[in-house]
PDB file of N, CA and C in Angstrom:
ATOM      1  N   UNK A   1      39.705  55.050  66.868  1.00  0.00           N
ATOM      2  CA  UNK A   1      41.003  55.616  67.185  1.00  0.00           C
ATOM      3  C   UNK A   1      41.251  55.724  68.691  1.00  0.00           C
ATOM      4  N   UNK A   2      40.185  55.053  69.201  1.00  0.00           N
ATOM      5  CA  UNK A   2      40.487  55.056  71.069  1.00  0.00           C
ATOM      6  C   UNK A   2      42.188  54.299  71.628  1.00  0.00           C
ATOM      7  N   UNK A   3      42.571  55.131  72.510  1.00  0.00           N
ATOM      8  CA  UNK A   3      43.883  54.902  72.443  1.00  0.00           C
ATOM      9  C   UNK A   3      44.117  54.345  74.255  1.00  0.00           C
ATOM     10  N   UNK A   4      43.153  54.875  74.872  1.00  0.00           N
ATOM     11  CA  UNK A   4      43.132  55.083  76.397  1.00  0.00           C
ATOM     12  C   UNK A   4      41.877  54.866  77.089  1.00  0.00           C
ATOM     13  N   UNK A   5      41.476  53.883  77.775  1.00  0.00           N
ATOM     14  CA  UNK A   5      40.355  53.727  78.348  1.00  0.00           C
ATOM     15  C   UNK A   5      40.807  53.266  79.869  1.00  0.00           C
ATOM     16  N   UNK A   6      39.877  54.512  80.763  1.00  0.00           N
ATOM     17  CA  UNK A   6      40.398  54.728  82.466  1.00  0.00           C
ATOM     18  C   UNK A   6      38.988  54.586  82.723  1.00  0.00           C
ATOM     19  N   UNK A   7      38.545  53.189  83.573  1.00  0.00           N
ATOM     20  CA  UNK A   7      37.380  53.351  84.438  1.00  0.00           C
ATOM     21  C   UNK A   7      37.490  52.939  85.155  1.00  0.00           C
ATOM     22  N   UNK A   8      38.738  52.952  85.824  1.00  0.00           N
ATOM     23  CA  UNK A   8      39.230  52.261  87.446  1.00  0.00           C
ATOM     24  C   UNK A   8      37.993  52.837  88.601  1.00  0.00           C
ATOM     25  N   UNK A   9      38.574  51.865  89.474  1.00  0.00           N
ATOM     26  CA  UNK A   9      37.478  52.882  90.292  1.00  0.00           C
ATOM     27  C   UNK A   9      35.663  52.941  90.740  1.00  0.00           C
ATOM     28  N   UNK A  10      35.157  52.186  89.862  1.00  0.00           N
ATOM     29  CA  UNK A  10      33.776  52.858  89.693  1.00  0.00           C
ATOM     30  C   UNK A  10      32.867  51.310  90.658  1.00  0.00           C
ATOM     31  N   UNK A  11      32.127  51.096  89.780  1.00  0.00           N
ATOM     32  CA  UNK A  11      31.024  50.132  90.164  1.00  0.00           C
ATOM     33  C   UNK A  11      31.146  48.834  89.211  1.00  0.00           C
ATOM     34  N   UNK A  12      31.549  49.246  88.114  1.00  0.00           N
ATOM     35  CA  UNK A  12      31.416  48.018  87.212  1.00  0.00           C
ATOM     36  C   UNK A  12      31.007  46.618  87.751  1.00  0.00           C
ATOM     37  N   UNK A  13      29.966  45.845  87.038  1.00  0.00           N
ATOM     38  CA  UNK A  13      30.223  44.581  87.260  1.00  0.00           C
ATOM     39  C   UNK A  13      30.312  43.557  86.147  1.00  0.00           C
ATOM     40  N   UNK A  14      30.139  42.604  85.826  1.00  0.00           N
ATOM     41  CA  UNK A  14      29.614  41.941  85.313  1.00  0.00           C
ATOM     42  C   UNK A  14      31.315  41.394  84.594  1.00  0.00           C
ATOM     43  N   UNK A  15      31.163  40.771  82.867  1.00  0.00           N
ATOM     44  CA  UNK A  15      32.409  40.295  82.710  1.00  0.00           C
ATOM     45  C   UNK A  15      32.821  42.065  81.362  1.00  0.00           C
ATOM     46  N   UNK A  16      34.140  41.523  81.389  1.00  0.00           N
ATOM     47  CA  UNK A  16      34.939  42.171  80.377  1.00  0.00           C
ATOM     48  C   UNK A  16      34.225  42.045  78.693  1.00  0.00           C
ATOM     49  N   UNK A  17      33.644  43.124  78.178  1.00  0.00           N
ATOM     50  CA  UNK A  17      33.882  42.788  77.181  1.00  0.00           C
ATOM     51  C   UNK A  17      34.768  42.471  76.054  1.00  0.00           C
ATOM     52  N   UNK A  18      33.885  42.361  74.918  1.00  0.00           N
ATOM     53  CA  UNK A  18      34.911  41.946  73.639  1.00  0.00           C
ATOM     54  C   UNK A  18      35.447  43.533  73.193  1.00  0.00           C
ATOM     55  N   UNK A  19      36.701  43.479  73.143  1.00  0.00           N
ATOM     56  CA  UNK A  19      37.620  44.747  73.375  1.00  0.00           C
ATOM     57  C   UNK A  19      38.417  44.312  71.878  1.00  0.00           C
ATOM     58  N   UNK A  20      38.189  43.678  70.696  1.00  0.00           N
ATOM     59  CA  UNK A  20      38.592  43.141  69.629  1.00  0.00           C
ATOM     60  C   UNK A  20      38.783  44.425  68.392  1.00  0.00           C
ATOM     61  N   UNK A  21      37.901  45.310  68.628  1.00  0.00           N
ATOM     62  CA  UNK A  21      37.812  46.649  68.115  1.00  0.00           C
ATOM     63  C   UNK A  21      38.709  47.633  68.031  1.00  0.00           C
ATOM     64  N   UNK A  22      39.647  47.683  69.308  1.00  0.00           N
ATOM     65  CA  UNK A  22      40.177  48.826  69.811  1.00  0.00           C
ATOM     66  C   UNK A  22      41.602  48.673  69.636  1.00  0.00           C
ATOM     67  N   UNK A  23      41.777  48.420  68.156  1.00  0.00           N
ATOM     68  CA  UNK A  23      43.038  48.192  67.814  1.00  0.00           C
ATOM     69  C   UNK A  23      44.063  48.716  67.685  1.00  0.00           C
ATOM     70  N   UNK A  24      43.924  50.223  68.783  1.00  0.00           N
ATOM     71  CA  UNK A  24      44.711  51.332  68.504  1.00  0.00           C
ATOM     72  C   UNK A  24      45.146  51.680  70.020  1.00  0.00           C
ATOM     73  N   UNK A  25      44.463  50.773  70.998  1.00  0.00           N
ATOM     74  CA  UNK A  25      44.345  50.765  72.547  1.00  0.00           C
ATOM     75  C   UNK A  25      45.686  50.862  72.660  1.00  0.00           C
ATOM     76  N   UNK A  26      46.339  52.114  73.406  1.00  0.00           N
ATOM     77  CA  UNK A  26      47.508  51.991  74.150  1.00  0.00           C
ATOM     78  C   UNK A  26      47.251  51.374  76.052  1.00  0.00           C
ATOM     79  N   UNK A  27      46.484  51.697  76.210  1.00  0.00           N
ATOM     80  CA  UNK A  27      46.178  52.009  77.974  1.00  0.00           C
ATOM     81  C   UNK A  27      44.993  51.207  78.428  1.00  0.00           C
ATOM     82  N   UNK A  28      44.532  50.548  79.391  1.00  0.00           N
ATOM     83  CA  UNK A  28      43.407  49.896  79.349  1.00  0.00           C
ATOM     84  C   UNK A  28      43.465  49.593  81.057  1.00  0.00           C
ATOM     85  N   UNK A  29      42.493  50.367  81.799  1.00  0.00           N
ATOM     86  CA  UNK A  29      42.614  50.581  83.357  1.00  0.00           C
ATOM     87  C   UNK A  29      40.977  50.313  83.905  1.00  0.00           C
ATOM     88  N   UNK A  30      41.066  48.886  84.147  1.00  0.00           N
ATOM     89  CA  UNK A  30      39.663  48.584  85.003  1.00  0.00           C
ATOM     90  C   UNK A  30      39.524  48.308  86.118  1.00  0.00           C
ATOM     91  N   UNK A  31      40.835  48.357  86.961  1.00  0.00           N
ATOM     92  CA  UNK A  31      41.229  48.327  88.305  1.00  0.00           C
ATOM     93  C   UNK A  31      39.913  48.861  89.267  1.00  0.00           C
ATOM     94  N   UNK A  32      40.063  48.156  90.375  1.00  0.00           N
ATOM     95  CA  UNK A  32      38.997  48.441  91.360  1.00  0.00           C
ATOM     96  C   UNK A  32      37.713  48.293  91.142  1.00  0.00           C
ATOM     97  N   UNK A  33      37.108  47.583  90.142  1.00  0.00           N
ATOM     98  CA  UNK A  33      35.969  47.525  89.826  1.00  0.00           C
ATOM     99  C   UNK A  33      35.356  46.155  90.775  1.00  0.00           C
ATOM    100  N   UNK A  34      33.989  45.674  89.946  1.00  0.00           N
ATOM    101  CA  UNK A  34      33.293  44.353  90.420  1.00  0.00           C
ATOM    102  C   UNK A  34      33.764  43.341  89.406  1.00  0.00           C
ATOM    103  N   UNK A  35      34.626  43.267  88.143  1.00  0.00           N
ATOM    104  CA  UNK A  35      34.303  42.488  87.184  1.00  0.00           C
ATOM    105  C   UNK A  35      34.764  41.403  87.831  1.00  0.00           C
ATOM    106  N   UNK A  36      33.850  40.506  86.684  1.00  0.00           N
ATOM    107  CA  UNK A  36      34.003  39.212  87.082  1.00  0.00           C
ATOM    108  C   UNK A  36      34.376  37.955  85.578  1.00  0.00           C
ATOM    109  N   UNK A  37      34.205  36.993  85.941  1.00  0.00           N
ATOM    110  CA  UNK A  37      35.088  36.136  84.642  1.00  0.00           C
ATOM    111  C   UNK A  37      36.155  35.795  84.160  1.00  0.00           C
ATOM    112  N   UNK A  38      36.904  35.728  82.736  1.00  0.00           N
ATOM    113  CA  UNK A  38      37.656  35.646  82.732  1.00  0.00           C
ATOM    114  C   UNK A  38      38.643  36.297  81.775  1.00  0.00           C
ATOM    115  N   UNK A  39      39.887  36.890  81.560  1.00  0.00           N
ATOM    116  CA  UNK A  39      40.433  37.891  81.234  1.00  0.00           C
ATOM    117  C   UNK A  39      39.874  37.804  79.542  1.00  0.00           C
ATOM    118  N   UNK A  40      39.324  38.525  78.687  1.00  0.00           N
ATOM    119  CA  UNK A  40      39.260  37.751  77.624  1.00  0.00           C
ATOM    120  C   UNK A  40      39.929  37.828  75.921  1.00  0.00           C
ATOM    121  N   UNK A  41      39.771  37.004  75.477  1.00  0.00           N
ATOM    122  CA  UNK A  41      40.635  36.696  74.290  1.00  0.00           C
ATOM    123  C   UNK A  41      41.251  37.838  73.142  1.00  0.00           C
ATOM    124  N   UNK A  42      40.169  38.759  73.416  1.00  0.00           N
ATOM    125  CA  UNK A  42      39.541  39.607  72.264  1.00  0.00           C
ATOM    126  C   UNK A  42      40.989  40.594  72.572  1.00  0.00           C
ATOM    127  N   UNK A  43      41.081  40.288  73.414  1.00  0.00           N
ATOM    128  CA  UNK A  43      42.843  41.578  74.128  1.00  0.00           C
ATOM    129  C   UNK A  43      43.562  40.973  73.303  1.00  0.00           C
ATOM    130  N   UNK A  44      43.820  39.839  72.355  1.00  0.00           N
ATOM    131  CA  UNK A  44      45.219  39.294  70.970  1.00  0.00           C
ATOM    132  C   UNK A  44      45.140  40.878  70.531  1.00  0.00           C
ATOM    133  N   UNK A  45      43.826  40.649  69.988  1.00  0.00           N
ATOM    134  CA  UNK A  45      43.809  42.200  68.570  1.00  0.00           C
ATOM    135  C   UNK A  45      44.493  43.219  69.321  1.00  0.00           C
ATOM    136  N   UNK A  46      44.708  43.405  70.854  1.00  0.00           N
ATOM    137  CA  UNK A  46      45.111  44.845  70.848  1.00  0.00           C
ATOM    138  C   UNK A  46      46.439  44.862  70.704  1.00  0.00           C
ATOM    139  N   UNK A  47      47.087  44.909  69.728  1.00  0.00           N
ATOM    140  CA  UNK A  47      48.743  44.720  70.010  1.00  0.00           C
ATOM    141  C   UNK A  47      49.639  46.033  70.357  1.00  0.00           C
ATOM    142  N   UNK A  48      48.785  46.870  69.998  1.00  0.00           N
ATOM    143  CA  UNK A  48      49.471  48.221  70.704  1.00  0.00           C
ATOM    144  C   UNK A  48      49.547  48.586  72.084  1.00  0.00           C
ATOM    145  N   UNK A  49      48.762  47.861  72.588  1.00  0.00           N
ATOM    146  CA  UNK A  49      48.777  48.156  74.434  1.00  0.00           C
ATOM    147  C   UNK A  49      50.067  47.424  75.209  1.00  0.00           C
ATOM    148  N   UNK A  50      50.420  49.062  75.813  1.00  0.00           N
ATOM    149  CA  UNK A  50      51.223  48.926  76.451  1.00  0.00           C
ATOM    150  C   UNK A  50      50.972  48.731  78.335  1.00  0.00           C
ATOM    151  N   UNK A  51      49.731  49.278  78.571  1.00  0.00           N
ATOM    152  CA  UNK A  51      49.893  49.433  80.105  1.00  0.00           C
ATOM    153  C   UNK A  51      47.889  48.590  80.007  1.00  0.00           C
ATOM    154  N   UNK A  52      48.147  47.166  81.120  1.00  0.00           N
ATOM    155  CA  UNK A  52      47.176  46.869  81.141  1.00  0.00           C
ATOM    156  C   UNK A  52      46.870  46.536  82.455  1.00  0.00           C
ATOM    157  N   UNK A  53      45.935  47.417  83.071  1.00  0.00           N
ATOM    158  CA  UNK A  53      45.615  46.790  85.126  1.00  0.00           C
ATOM    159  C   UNK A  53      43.907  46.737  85.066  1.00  0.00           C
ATOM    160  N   UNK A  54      44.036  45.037  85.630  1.00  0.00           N
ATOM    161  CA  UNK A  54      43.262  44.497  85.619  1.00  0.00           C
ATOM    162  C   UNK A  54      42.700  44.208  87.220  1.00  0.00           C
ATOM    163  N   UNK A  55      43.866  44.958  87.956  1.00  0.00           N
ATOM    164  CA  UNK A  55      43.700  44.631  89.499  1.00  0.00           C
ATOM    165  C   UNK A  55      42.908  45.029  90.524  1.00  0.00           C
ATOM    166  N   UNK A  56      42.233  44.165  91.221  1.00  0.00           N
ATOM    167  CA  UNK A  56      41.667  44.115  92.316  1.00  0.00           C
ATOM    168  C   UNK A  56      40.230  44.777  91.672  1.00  0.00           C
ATOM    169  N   UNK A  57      39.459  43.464  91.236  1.00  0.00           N
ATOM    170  CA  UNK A  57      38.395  42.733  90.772  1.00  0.00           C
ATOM    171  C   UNK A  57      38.035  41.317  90.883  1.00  0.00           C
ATOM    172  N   UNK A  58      37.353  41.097  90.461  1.00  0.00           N
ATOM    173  CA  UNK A  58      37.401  39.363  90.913  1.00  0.00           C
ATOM    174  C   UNK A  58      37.370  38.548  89.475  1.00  0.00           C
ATOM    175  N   UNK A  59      38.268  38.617  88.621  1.00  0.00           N
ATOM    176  CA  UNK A  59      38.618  37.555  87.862  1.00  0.00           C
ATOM    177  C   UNK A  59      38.710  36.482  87.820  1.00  0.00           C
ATOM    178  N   UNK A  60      38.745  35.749  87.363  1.00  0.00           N
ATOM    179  CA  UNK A  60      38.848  34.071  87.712  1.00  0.00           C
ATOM    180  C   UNK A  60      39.001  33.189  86.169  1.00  0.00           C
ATOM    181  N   UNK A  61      39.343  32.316  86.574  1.00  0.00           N
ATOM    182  CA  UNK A  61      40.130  31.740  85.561  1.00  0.00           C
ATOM    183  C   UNK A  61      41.623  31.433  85.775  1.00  0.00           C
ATOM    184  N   UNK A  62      42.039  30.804  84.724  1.00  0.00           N
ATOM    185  CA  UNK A  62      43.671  30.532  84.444  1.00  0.00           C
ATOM    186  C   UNK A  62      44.225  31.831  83.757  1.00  0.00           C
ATOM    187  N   UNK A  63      46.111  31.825  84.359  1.00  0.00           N
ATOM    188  CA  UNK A  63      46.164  33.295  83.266  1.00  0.00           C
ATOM    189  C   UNK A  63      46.648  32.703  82.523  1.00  0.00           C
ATOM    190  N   UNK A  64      45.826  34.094  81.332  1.00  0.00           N
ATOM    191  CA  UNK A  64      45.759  33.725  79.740  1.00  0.00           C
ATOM    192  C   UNK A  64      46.838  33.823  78.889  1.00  0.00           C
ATOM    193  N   UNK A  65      47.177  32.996  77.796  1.00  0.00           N
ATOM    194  CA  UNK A  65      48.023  32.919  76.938  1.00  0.00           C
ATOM    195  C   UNK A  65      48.147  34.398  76.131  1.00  0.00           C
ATOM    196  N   UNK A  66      46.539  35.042  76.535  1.00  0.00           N
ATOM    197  CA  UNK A  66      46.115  35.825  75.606  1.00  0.00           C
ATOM    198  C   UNK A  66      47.324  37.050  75.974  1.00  0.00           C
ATOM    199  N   UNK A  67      47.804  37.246  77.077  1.00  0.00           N
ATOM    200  CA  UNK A  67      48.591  38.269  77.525  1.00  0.00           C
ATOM    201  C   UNK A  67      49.946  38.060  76.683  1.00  0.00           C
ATOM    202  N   UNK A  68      50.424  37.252  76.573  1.00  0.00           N
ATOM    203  CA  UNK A  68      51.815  36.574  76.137  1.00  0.00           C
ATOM    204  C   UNK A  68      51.828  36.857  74.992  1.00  0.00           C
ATOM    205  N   UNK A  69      50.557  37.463  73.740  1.00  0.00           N
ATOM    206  CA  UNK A  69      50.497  37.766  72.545  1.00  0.00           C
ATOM    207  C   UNK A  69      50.785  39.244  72.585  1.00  0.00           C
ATOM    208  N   UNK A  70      50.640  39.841  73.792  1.00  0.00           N
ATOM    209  CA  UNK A  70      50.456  41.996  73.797  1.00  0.00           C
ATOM    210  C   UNK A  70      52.649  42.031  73.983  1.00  0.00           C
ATOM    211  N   UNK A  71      53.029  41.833  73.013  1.00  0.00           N
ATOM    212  CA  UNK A  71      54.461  42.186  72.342  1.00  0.00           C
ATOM    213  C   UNK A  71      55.114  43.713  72.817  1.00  0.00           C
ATOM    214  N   UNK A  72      53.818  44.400  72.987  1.00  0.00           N
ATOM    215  CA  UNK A  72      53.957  45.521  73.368  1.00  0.00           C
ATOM    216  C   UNK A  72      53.819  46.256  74.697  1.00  0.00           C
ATOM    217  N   UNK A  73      53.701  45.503  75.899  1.00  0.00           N
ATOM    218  CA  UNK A  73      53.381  45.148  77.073  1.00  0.00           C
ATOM    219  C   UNK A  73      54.380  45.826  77.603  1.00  0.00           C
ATOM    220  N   UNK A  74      54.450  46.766  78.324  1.00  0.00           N
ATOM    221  CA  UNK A  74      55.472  47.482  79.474  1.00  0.00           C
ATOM    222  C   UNK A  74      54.373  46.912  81.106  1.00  0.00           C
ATOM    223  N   UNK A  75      53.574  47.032  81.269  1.00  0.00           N
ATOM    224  CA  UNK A  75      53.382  46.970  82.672  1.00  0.00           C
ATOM    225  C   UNK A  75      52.102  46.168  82.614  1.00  0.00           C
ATOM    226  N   UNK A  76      52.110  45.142  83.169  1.00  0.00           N
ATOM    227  CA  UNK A  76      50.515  44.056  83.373  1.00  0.00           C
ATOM    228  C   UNK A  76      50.509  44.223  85.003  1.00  0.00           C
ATOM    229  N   UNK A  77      49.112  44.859  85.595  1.00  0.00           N
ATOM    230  CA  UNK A  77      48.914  44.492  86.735  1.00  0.00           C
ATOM    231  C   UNK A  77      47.841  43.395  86.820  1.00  0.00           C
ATOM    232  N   UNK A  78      47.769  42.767  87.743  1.00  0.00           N
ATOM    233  CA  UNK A  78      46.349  41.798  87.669  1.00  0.00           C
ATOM    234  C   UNK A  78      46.765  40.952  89.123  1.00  0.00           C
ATOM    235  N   UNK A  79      46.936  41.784  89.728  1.00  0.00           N
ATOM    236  CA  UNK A  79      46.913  41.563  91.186  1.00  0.00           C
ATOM    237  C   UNK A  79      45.557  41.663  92.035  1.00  0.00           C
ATOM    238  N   UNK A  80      44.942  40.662  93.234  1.00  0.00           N
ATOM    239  CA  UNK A  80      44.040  40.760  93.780  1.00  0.00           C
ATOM    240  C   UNK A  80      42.599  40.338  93.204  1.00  0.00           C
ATOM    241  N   UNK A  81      42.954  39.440  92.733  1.00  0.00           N
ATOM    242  CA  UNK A  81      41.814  38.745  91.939  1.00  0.00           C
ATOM    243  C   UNK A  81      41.565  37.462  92.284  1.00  0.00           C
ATOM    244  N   UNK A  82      41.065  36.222  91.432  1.00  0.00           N
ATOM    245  CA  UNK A  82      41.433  34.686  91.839  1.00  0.00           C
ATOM    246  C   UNK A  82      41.637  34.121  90.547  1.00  0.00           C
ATOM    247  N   UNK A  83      42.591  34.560  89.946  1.00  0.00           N
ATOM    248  CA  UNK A  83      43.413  33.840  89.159  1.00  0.00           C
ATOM    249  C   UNK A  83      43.670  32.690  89.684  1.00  0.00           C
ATOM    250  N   UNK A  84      44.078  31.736  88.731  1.00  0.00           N
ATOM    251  CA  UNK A  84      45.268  30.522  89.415  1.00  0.00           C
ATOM    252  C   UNK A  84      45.910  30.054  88.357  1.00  0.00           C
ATOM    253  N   UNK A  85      46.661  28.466  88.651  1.00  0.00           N
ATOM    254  CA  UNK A  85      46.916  27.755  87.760  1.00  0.00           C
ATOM    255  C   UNK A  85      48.491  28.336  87.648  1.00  0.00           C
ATOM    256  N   UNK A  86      49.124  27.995  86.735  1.00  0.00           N
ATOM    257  CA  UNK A  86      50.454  28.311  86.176  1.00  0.00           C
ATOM    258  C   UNK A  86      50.994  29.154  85.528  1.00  0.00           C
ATOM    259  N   UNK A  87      51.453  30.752  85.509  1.00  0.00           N
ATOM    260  CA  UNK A  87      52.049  31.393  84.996  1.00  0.00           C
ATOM    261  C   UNK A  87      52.840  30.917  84.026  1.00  0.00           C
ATOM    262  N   UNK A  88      52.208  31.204  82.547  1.00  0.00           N
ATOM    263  CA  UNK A  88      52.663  30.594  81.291  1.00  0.00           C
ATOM    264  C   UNK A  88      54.188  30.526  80.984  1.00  0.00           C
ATOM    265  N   UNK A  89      54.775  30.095  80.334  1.00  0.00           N
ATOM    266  CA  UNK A  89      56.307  30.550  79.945  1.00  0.00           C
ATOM    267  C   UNK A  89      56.541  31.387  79.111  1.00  0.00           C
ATOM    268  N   UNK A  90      54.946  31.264  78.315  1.00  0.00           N
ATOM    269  CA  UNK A  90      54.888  32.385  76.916  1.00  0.00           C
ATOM    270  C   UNK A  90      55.333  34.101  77.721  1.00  0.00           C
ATOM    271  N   UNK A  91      55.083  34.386  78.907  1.00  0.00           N
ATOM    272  CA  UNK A  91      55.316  35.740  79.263  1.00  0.00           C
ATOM    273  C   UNK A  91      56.772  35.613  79.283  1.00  0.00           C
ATOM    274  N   UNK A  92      57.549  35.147  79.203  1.00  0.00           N
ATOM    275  CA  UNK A  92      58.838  35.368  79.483  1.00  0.00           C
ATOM    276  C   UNK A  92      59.424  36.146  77.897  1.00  0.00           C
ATOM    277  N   UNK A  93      58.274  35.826  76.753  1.00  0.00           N
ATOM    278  CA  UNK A  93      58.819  36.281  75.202  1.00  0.00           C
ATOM    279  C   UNK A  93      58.231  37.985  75.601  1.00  0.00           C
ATOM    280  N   UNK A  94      57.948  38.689  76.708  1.00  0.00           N
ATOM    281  CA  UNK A  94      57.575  39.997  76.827  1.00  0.00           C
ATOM    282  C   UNK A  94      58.595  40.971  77.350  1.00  0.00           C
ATOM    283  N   UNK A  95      59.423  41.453  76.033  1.00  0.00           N
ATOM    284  CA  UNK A  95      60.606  41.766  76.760  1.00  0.00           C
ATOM    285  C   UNK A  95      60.615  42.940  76.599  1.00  0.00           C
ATOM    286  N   UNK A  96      59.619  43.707  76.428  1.00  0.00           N
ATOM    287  CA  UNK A  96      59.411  45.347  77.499  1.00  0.00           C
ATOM    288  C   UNK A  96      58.767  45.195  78.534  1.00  0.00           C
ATOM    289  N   UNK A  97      58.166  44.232  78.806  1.00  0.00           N
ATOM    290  CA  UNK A  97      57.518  44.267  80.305  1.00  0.00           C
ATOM    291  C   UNK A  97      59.127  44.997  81.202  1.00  0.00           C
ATOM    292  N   UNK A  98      58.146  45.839  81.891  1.00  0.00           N
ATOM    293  CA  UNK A  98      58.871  46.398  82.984  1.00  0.00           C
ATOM    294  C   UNK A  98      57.932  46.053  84.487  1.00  0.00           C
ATOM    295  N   UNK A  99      56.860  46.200  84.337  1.00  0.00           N
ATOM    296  CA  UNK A  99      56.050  45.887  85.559  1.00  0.00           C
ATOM    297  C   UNK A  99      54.857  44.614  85.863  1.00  0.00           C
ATOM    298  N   UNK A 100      55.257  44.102  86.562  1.00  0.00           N
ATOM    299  CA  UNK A 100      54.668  42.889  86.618  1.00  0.00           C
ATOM    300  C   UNK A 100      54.377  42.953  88.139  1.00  0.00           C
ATOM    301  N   UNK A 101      52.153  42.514  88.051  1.00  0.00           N
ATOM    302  CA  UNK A 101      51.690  42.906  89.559  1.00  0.00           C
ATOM    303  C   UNK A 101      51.360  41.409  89.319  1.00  0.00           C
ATOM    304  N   UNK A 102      51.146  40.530  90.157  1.00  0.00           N
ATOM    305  CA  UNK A 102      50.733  39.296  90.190  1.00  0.00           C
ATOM    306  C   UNK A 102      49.814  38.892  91.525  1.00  0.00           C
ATOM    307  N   UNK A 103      50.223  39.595  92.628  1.00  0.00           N
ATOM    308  CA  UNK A 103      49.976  39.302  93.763  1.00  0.00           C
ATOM    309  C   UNK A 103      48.522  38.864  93.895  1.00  0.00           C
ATOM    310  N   UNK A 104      48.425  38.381  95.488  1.00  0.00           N
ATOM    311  CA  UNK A 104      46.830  38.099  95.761  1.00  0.00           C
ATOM    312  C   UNK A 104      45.689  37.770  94.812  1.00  0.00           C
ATOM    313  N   UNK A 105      46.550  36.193  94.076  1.00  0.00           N
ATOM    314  CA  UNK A 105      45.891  35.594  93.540  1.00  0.00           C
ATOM    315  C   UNK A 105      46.258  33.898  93.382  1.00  0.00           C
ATOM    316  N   UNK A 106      45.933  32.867  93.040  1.00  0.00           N
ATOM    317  CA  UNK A 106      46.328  31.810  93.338  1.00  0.00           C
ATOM    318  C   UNK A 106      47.061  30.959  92.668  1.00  0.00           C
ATOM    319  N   UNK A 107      47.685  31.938  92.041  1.00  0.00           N
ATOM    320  CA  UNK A 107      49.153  31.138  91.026  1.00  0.00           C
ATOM    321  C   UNK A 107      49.847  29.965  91.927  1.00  0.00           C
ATOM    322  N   UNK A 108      50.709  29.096  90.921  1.00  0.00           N
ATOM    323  CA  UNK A 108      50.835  27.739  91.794  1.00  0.00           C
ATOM    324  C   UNK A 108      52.433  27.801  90.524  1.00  0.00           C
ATOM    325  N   UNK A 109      53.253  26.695  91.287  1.00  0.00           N
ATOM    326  CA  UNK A 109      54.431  26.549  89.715  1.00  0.00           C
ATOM    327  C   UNK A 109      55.380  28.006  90.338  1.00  0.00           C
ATOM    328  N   UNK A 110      56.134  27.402  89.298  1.00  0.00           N
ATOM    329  CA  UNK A 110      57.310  28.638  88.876  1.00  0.00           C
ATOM    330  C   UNK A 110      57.582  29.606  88.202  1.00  0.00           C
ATOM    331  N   UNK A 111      57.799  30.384  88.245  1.00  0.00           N
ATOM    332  CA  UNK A 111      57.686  31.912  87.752  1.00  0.00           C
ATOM    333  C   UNK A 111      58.458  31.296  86.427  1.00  0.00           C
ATOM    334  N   UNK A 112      58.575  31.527  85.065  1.00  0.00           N
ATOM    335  CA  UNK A 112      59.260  31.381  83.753  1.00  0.00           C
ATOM    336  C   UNK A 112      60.702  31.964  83.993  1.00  0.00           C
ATOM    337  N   UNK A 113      61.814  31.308  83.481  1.00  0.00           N
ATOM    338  CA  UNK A 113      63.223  32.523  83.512  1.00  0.00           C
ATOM    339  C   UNK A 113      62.998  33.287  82.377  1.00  0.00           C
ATOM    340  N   UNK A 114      63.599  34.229  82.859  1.00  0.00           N
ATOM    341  CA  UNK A 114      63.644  35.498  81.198  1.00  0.00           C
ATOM    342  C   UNK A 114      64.755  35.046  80.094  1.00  0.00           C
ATOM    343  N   UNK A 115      64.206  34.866  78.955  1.00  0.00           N
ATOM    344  CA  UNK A 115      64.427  34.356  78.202  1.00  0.00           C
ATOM    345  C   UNK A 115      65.538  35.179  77.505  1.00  0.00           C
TER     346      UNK A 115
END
């Protein structure tokens, strides 16, 4: 029944786990940590999360389709990482997003129009 998980902040390293469980996740804050890898899949199952910051860690990878599935999405940060590659078009079907952090990372392409 975990609804909120806050460990911004700390030491963390290593990658993200499988978060496939937490199917009740509203909140999900790993900001400022060491993680490393890449955002991962197991975030489809959470469809209740609304607020997800992933920022300023060292991620890497392409961003994921996997985000474009959270329907329920008001605010994605994931700024300050090394993302790259192309900001999907699938985010443009996220139409409570209200906050969108992208910055200081190596996106390339055109932002999607809102659909």
């Amino acid at each position: 029944n975990l609804e909120c998980v806050s460990l911004h902040h700390n030491q963390l390293s290593g990658c993200i786990p499988d978060l496939g469980d937490l199917v009740n996740l509203i909140a999900l804050s790993l900001n400022g940590n060491h993680l490393t890898g890449q955002i991962p899949t197991s975030l489809k199952a959470c469809g209740k999360l609304k607020r997800l910051n992933l920022s300023n860690n060292h991620l890497s990878g392409t961003f994921s389709s996997t985000v474009s599935c959270l329907k329920q999405l008001r605010e994605l940060r994931i700024e300050n990482n090394n993302l790259e590659g192309v900001i999907s078009a699938d985010i443009s079907s996220l139409s409570k997003l209200e906050v969108l952090r992208i910055r200081g990372n190596k996106f390339s392409g055109v932002l999607p129009e809102e659909k």
